[in-house]
C-alpha atoms as a PDB file:
ATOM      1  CA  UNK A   1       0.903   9.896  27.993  1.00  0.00           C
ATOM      2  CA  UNK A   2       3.974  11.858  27.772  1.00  0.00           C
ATOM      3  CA  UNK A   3       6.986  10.196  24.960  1.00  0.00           C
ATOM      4  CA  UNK A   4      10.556  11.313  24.317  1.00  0.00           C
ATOM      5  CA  UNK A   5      11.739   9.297  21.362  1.00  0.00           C
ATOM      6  CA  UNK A   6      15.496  10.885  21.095  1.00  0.00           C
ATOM      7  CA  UNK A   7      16.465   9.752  24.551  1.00  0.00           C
ATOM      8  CA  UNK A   8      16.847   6.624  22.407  1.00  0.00           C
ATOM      9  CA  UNK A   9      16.829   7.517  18.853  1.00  0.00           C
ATOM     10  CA  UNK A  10      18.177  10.807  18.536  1.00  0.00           C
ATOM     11  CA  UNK A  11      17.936  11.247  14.979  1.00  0.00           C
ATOM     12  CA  UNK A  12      14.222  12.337  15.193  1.00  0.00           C
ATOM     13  CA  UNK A  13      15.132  15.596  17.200  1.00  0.00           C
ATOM     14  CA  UNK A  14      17.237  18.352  16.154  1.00  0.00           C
ATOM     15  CA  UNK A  15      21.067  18.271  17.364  1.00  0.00           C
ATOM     16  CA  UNK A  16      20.709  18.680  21.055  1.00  0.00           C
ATOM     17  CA  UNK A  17      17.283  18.333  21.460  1.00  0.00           C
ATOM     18  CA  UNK A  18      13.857  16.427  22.569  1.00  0.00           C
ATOM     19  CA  UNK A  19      10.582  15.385  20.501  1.00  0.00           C
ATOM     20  CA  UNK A  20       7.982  15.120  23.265  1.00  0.00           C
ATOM     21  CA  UNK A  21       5.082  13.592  21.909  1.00  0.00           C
ATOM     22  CA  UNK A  22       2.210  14.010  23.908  1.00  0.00           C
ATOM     23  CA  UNK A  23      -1.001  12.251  24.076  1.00  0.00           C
ATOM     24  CA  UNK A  24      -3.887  13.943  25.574  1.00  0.00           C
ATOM     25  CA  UNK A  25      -7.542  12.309  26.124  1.00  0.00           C
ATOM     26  CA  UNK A  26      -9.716  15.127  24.684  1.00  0.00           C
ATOM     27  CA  UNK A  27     -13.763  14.723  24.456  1.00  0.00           C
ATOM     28  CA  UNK A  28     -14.731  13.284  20.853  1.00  0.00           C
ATOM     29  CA  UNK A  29     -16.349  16.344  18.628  1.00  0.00           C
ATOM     30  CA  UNK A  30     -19.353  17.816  20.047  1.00  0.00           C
ATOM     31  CA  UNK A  31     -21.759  20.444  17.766  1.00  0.00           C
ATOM     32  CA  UNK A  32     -20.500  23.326  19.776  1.00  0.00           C
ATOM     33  CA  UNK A  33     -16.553  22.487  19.955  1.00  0.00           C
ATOM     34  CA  UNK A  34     -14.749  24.704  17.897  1.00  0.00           C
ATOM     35  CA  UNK A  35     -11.189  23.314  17.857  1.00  0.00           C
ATOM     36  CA  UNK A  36      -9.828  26.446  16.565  1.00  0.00           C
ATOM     37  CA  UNK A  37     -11.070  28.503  19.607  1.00  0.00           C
ATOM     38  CA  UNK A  38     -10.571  25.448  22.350  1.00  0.00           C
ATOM     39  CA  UNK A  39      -6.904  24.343  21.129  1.00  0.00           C
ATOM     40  CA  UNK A  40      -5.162  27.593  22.610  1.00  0.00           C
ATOM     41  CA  UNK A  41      -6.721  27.222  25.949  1.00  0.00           C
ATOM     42  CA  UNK A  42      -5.924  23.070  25.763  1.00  0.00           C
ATOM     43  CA  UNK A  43      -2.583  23.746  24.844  1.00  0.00           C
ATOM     44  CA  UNK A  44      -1.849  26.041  27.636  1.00  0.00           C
ATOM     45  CA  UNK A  45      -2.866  24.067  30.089  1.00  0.00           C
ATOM     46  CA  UNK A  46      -0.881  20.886  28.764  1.00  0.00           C
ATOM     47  CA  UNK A  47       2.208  22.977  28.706  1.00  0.00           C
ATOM     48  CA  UNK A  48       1.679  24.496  32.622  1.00  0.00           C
ATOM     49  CA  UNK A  49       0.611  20.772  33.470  1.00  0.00           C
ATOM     50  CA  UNK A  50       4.043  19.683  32.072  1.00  0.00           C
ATOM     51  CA  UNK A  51       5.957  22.071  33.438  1.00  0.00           C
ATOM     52  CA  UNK A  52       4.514  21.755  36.894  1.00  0.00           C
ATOM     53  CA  UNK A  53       4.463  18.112  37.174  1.00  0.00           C
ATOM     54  CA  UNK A  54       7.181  16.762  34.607  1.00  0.00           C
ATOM     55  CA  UNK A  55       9.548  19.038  36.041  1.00  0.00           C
ATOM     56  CA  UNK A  56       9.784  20.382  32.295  1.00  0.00           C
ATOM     57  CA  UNK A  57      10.723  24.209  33.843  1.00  0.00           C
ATOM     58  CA  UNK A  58      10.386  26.885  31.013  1.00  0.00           C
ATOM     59  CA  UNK A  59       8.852  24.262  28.472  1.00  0.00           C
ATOM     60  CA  UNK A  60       7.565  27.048  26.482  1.00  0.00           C
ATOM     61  CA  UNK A  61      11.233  28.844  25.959  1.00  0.00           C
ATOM     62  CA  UNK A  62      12.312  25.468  24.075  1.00  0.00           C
ATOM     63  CA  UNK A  63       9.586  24.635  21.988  1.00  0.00           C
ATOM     64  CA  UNK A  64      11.353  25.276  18.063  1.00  0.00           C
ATOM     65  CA  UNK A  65       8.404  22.987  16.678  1.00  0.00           C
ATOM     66  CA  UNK A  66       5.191  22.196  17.552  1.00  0.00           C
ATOM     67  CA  UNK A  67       2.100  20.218  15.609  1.00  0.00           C
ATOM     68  CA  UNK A  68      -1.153  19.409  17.549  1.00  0.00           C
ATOM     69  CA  UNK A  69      -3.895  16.942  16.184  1.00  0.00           C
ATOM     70  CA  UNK A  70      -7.240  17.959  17.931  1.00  0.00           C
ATOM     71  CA  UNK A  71     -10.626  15.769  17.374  1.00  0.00           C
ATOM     72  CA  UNK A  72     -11.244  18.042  14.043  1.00  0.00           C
ATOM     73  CA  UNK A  73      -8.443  17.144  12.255  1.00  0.00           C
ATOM     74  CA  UNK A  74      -9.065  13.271  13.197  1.00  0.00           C
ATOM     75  CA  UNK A  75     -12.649  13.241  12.000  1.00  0.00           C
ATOM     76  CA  UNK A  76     -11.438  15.516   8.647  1.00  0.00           C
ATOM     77  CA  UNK A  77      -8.127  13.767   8.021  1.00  0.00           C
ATOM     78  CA  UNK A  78      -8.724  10.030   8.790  1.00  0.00           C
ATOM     79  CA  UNK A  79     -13.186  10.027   8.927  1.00  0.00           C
ATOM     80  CA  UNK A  80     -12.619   8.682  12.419  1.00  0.00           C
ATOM     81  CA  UNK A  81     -16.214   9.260  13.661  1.00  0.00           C
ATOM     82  CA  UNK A  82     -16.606  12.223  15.558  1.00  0.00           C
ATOM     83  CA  UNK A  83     -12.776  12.056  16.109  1.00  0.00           C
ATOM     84  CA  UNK A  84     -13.095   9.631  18.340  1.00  0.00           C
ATOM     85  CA  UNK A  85      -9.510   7.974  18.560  1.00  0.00           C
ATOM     86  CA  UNK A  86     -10.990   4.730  21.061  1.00  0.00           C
ATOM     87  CA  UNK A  87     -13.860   4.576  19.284  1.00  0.00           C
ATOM     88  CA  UNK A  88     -18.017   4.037  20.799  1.00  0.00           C
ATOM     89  CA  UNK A  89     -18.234   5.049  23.804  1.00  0.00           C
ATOM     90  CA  UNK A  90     -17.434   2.151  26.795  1.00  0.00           C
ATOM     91  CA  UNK A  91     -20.727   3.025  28.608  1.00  0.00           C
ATOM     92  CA  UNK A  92     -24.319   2.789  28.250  1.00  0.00           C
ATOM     93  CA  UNK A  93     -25.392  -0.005  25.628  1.00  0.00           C
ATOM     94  CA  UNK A  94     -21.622  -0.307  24.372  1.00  0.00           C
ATOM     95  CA  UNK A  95     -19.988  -1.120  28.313  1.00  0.00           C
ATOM     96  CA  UNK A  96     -17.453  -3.999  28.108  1.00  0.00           C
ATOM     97  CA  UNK A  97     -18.127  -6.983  26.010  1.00  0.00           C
ATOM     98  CA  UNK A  98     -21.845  -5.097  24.310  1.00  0.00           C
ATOM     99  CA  UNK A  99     -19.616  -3.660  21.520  1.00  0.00           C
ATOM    100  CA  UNK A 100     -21.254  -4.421  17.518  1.00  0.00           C
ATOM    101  CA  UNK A 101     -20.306  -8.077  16.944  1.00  0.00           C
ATOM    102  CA  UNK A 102     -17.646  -8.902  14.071  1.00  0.00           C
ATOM    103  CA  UNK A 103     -20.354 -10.459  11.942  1.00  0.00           C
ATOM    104  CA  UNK A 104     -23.221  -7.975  10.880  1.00  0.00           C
ATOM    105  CA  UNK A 105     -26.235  -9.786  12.109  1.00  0.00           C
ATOM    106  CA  UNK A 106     -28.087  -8.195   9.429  1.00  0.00           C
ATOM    107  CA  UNK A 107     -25.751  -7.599   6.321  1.00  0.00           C
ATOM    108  CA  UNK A 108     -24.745 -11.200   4.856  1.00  0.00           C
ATOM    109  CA  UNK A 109     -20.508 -10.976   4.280  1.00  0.00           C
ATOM    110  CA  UNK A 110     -20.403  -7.638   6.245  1.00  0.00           C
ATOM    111  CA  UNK A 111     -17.779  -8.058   8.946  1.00  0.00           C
ATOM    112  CA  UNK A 112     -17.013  -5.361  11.661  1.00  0.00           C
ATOM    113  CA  UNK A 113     -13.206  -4.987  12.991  1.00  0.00           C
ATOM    114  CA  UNK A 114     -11.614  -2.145  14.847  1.00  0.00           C
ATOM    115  CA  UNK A 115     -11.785  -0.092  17.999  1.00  0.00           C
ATOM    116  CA  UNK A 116     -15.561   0.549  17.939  1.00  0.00           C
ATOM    117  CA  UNK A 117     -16.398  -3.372  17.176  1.00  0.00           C
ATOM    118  CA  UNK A 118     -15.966  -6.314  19.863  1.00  0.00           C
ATOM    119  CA  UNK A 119     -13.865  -6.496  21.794  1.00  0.00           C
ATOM    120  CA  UNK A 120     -13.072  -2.905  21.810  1.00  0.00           C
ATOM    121  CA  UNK A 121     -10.685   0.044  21.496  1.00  0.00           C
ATOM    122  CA  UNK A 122      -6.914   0.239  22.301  1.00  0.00           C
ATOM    123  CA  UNK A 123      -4.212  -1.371  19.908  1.00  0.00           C
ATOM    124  CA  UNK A 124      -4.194  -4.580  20.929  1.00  0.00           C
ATOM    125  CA  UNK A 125      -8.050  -4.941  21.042  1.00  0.00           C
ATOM    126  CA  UNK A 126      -8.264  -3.862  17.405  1.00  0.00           C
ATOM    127  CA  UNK A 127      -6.030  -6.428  16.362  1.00  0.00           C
ATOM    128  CA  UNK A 128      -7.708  -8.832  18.078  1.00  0.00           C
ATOM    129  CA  UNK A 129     -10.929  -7.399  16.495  1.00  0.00           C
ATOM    130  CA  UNK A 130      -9.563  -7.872  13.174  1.00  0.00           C
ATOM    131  CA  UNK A 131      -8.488 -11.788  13.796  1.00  0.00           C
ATOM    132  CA  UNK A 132     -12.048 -12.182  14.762  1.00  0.00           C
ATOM    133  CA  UNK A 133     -13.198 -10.690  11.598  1.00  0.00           C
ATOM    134  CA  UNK A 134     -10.611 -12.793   9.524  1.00  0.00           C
ATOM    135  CA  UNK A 135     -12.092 -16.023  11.898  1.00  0.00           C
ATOM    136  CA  UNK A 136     -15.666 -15.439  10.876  1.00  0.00           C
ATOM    137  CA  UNK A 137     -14.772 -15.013   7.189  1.00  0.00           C
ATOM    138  CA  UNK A 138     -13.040 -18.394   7.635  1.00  0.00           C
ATOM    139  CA  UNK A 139     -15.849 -19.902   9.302  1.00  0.00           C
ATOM    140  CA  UNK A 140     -18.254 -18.645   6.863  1.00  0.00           C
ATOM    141  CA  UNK A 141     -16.083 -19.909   3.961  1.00  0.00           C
ATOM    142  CA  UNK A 142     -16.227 -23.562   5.687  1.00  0.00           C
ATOM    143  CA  UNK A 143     -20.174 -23.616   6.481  1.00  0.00           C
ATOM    144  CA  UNK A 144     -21.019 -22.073   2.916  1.00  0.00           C
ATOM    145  CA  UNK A 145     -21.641 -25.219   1.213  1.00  0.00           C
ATOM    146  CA  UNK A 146     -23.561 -26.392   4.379  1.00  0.00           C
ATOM    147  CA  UNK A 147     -25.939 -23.839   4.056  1.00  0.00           C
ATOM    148  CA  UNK A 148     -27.116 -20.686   6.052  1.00  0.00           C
ATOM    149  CA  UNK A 149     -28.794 -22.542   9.039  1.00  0.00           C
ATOM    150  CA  UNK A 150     -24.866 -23.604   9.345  1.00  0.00           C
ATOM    151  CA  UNK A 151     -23.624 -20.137  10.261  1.00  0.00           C
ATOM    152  CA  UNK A 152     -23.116 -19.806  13.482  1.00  0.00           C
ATOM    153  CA  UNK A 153     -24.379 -16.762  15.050  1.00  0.00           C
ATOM    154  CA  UNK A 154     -20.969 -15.408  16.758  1.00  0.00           C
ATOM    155  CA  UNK A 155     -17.641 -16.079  15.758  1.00  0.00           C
ATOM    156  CA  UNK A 156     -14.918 -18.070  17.858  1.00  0.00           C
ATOM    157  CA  UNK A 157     -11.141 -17.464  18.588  1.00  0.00           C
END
């Protein structure tokens, strides 16, 4: 995913110039990743990548300022697990709709909302995520009084 904000808001590049922002899926942290060692070689081959297919000639030459946020700074900055941006992983146990369930099945008044919870990562599946969350907290709230056999087991939308 390649951005360039000041083609319409120019006031977040200098005078004359581009902010590229640049998204790049990179493998969640591993024991053996060392970001310091492995962002050079990333970065090098984003750059060629860019300038071979973007048509971006001589990217390197025009680069003033440059910040990079690798899986380490994720998981230290924002204790994203593993700095994993989208979350579990979508295979194995956790394919497609087999995400955790917004209610904890275990922990009475522990509900679950984000990219690693139903329905799953991406923006518009963790807002979705947290209306489900906010829905079971309502439902709970109404079946309360009714008792816990009156809690349903999943929530609705």
């Amino acid at each position: 995913y390649v951005c360039a904000p000041a083609i319409t808001e120019p006031e977040v590049a200098i005078p004359g110039g581009e902010a590229l922002y640049v998204l790049v899926h990179t493998p969640y942290l591993r024991p053996h990743h060392d970001w310091k060692k492995m962002l050079p070689e990333y970065r090098n081959t984003i750059i060629r990548k860019l300038e071979r297919t973007a048509g971006l000639k001589d990217l390197e030459k025009h680069i003033v300022v440059e910040r990079a946020l690798t899986p380490q700074d994720i998981n230290d900055r924002y204790h994203v697990l593993d700095g994993a941006i989208y979350g579990l992983a979508s295979h194995g146990r956790y394919l497609g709709a087999f995400k955790p369930a917004n209610r904890s099945p275990d922990i009475e008044g522990l509900y679950l909302a984000g990219g690693s919870a139903h329905p799953g990562p991406g923006m518009p599946m963790v807002l979705m995520s947290g209306w489900i969350a906010a829905d079971c907290v309502d439902q709970d709230k109404l079946v309360s009084q009714a008792g816990p056999a009156a809690r349903p087991a999943a929530c609705t939308v």
